[in-house]
Protein backbone atom coordinates (compact mmCIF):
# COMPACT_ATOMS: atom_id res chain seq x y z
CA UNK A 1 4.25 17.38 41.09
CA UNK A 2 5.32 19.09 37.98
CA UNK A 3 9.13 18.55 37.90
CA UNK A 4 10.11 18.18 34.15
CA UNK A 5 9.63 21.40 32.62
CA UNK A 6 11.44 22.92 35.68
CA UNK A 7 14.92 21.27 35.45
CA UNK A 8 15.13 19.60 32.20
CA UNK A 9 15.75 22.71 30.76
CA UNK A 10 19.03 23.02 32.53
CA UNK A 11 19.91 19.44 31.87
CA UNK A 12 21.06 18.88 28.68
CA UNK A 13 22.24 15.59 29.96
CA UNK A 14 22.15 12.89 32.64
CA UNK A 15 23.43 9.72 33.67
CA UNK A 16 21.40 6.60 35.47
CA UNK A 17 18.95 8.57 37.97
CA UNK A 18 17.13 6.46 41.06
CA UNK A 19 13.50 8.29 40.30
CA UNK A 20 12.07 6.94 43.79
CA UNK A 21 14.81 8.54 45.02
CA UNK A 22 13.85 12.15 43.74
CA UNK A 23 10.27 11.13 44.40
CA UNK A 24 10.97 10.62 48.42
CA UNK A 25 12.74 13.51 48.08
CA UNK A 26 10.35 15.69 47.05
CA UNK A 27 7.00 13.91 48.52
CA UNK A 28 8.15 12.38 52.03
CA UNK A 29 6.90 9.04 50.62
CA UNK A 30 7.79 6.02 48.56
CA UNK A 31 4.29 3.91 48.14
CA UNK A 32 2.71 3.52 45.33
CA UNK A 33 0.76 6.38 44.03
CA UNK A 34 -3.05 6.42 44.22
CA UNK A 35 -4.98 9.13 43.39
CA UNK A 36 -4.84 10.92 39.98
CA UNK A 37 -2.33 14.19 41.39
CA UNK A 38 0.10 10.93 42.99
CA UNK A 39 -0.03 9.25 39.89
CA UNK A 40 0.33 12.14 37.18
CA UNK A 41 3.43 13.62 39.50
CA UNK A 42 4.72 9.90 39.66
CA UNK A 43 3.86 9.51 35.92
CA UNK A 44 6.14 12.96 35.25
CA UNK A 45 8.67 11.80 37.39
CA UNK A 46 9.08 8.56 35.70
CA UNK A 47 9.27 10.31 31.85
CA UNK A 48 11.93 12.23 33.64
CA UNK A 49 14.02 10.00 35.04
CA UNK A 50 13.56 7.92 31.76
CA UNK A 51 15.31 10.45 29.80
CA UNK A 52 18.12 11.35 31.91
CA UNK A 53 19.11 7.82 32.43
CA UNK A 54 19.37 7.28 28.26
CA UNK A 55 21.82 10.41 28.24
CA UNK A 56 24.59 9.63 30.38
CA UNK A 57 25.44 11.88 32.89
CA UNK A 58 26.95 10.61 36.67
CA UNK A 59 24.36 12.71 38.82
CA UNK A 60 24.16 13.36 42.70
CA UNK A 61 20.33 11.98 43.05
CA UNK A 62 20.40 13.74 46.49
CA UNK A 63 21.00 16.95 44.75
CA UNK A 64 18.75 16.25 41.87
CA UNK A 65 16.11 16.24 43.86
CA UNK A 66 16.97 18.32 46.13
CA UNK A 67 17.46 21.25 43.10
CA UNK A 68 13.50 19.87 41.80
CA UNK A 69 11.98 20.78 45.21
CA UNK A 70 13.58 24.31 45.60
CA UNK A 71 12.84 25.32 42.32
CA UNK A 72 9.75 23.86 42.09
CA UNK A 73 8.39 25.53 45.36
CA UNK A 74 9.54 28.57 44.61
CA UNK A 75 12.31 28.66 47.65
CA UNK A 76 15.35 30.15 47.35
CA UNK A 77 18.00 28.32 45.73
CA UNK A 78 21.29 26.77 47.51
CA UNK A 79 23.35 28.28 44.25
CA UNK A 80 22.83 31.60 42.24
CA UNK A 81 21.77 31.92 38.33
CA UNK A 82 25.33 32.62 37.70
CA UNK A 83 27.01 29.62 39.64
CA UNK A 84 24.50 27.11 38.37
CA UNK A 85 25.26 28.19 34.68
CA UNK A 86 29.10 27.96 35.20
CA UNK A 87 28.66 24.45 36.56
CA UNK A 88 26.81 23.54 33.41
CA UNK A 89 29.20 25.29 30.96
CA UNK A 90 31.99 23.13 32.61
CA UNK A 91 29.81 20.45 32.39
CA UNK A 92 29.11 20.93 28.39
CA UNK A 93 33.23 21.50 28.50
CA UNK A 94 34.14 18.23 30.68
CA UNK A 95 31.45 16.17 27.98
CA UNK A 96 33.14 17.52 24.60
CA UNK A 97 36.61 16.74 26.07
CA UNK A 98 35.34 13.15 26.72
CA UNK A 99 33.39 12.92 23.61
CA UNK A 100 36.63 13.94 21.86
CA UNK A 101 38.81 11.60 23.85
CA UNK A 102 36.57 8.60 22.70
CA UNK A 103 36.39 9.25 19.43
CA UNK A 104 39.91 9.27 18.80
CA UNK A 105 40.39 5.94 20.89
CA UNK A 106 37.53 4.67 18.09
CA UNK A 107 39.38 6.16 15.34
CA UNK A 108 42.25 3.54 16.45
CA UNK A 109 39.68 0.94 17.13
CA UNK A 110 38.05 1.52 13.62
CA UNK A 111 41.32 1.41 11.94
CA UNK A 112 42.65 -1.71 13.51
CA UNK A 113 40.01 -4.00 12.32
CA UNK A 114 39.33 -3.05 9.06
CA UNK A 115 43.65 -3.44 8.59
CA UNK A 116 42.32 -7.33 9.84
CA UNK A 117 39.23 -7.22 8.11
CA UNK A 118 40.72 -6.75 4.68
CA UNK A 119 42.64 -9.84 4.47
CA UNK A 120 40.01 -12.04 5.41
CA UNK A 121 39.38 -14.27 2.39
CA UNK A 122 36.69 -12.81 -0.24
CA UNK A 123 36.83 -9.14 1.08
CA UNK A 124 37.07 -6.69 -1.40
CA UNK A 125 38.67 -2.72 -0.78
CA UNK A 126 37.17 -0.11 -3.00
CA UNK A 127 39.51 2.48 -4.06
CA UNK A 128 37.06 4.90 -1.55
CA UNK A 129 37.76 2.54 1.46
CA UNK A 130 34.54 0.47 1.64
CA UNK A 131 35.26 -3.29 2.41
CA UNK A 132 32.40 -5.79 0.95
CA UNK A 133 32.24 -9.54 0.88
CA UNK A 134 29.87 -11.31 -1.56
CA UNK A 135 27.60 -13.77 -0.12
CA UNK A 136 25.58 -14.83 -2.96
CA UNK A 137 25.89 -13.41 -6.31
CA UNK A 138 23.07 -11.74 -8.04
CA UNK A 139 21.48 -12.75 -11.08
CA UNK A 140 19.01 -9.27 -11.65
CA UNK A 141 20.18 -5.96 -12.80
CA UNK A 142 22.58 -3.41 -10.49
CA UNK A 143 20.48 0.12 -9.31
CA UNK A 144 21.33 3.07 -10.55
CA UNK A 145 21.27 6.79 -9.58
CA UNK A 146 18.34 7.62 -8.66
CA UNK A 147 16.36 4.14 -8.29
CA UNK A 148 14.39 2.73 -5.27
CA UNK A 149 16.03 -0.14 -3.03
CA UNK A 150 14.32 -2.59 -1.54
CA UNK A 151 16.63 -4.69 0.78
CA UNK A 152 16.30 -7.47 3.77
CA UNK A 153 19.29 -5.65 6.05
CA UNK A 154 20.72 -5.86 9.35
CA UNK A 155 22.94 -3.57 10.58
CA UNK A 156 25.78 -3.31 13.32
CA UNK A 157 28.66 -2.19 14.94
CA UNK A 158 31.98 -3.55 14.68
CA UNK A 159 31.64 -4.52 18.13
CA UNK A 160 28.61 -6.74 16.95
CA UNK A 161 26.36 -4.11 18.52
CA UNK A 162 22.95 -4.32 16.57
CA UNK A 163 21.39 -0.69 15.74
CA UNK A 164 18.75 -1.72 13.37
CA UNK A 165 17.66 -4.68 11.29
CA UNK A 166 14.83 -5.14 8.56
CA UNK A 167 14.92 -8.79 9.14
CA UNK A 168 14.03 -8.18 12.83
CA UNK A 169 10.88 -5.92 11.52
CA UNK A 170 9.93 -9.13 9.14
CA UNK A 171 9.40 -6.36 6.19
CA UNK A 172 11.98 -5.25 3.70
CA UNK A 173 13.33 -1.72 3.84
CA UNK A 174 12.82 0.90 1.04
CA UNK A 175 14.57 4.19 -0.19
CA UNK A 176 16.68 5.61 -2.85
CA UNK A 177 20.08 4.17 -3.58
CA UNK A 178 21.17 7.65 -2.26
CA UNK A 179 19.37 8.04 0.71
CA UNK A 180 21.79 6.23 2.87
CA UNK A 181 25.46 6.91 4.40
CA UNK A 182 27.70 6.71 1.13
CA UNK A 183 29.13 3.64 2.01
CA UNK A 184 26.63 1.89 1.98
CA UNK A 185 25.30 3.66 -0.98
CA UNK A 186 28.53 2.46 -2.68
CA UNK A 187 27.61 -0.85 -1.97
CA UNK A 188 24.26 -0.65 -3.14
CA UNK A 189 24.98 0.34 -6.39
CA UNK A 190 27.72 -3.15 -6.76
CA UNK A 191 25.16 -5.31 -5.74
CA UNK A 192 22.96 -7.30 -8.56
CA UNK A 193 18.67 -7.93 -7.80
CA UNK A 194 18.95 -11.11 -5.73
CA UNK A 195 22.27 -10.82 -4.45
CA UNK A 196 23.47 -10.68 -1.06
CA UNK A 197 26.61 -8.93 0.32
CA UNK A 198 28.49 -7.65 3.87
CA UNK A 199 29.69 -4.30 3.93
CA UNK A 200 32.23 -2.89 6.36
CA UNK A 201 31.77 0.98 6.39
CA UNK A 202 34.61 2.96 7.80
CA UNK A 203 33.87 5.96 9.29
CA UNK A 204 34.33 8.37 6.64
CA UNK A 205 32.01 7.07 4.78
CA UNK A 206 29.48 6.63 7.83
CA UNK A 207 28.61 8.74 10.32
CA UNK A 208 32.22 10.04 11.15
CA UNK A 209 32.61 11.88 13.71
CA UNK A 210 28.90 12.22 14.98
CA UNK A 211 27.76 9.78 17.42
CA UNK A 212 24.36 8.57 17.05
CA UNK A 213 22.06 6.19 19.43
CA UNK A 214 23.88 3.05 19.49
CA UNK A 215 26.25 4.12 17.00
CA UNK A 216 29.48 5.41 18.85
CA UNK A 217 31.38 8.35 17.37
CA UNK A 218 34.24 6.50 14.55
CA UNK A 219 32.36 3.31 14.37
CA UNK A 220 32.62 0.56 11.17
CA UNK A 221 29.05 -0.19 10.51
CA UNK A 222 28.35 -3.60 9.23
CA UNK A 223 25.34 -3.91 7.10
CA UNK A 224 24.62 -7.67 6.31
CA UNK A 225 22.27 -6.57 3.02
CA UNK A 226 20.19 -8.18 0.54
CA UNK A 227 19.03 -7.11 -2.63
CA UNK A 228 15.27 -7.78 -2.93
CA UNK A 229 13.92 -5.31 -5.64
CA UNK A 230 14.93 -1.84 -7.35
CA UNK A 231 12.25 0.28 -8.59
CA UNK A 232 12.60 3.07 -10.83
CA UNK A 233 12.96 6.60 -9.66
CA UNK A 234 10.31 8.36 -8.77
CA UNK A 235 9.35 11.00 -11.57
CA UNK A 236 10.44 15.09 -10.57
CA UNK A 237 7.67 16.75 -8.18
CA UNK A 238 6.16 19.91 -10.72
CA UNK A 239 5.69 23.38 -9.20
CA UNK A 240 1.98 24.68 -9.67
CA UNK A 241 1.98 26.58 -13.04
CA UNK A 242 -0.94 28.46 -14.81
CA UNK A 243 -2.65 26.57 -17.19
CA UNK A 244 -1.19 25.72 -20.53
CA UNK A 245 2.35 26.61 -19.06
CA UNK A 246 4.68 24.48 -18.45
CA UNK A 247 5.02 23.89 -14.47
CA UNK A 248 7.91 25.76 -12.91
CA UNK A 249 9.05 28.01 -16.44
CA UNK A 250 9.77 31.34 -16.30
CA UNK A 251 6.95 33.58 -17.77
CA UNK A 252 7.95 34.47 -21.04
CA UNK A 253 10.02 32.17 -21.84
């Protein structure tokens, strides 16, 4: 039973969905599938359900499925085109009200601990905002503009939420000094080969305002970071050119 393409569209987000609950719904059954139609629809289903449940909408499951069986047979539908797009314009209206709500209440959250944060002993305040403490002082050269990183990293949340980690991978990271949030970019650039430092991002210099998967909207992000290696920049890509011309100049010039 093909039931993704037919309402995902429509559901730009869910909440925690009971799958075997649309399943029933829609099949009359709850065993385990068997042959290869039970187990493709079940299969579909479960992809589904998956990706409604990661996006955090509260959802009727009686009317979930209930909408997946009408529109997937082809029967007429318990609300019109029009009523079913109002209900998901105030539904994109009730979510941006929330997401705004929240992200002011982090804004205060954000604010209150780095006010602690900077008088804990050995934190530093740039002049930009960005809070670092030194953990072990470098002895190698600082990057530069431009240069390659290679770090051993873990980052978090204020709240100690972890939202990605290096060490956890068991290889160092790589990227240009640049290619990061500026905060942490900032920090990069104070560091010395060898070294290893905390930085506090506020969220200015982070994400800001944009929420991202496990990364609440106005969150301090904590990157525990050490300075393996810098490499130097990678040299400029050249655009084709004729031959004997410099790549990328103007004929005639």
């Amino acid at each position: 039973m093909k039931t993704v393409n037919l309402f995902s569209s429509i559901v730009p987000a869910a909440g925690a969905v009971a799958v075997a609950v649309t399943l029933t719904l829609a099949t009359g059954c709850s065993r385990k599938p068997k042959d290869l139609k039970e187990q493709v629809s079940y299969s579909v289903g479960a992809q589904f359900g998956r990706s409604l449940k990661s996006q955090g909408l509260d959802l009727d499951t009686k009317s979930l499925g209930n909408g997946i069986v009408d529109g997937y047979k082809g029967e007429k539908l318990q609300l019109t085109e029009e009523e079913m797009q109002q209900a998901m314009m105030k539904l994109a209206e009730n979510r941006q009200t929330e997401m705004k709500a929240q992200a002011e209440t982090n804004k205060k959250k954000s604010e209150e601990f780095l006010e602690k944060n900077k008088n804990v002993e050995g934190v530093i305040t740039t002049e930009s905002g960005l809070q670092y403490k030194v953990d072990q002082e470098g002895e190698g050269p600082s990057p530069k503009d431009g240069e390659i990183v290679v770090v051993n990293f873990t980052g978090k949340t204020a709240e100690g939420l972890e939202f990605d980690s290096s060490v956890k991978r068991g290889q160092p990271a790589e990227f240009p000094v640049k290619g990061v949030v500026p905060g942490w970019s900032e920090g990069l650039l104070l560091m010395k080969k060898g070294g290893k430092a905390t930085f506090y991002v506020p969220p200015q210099l982070g994400y800001g305002e944009r929420p991202r998967q496990k990364m609440p909207a106005n969150s301090v992000l904590i990157f525990e970071t050490e300075l393996v290696d810098i490499k130097p920049a990678p040299p400029p890509r050249q655009m084709p050119g004729r031959p004997g011309r410099p790549s990328g100049r103007p004929p005639g010039k």
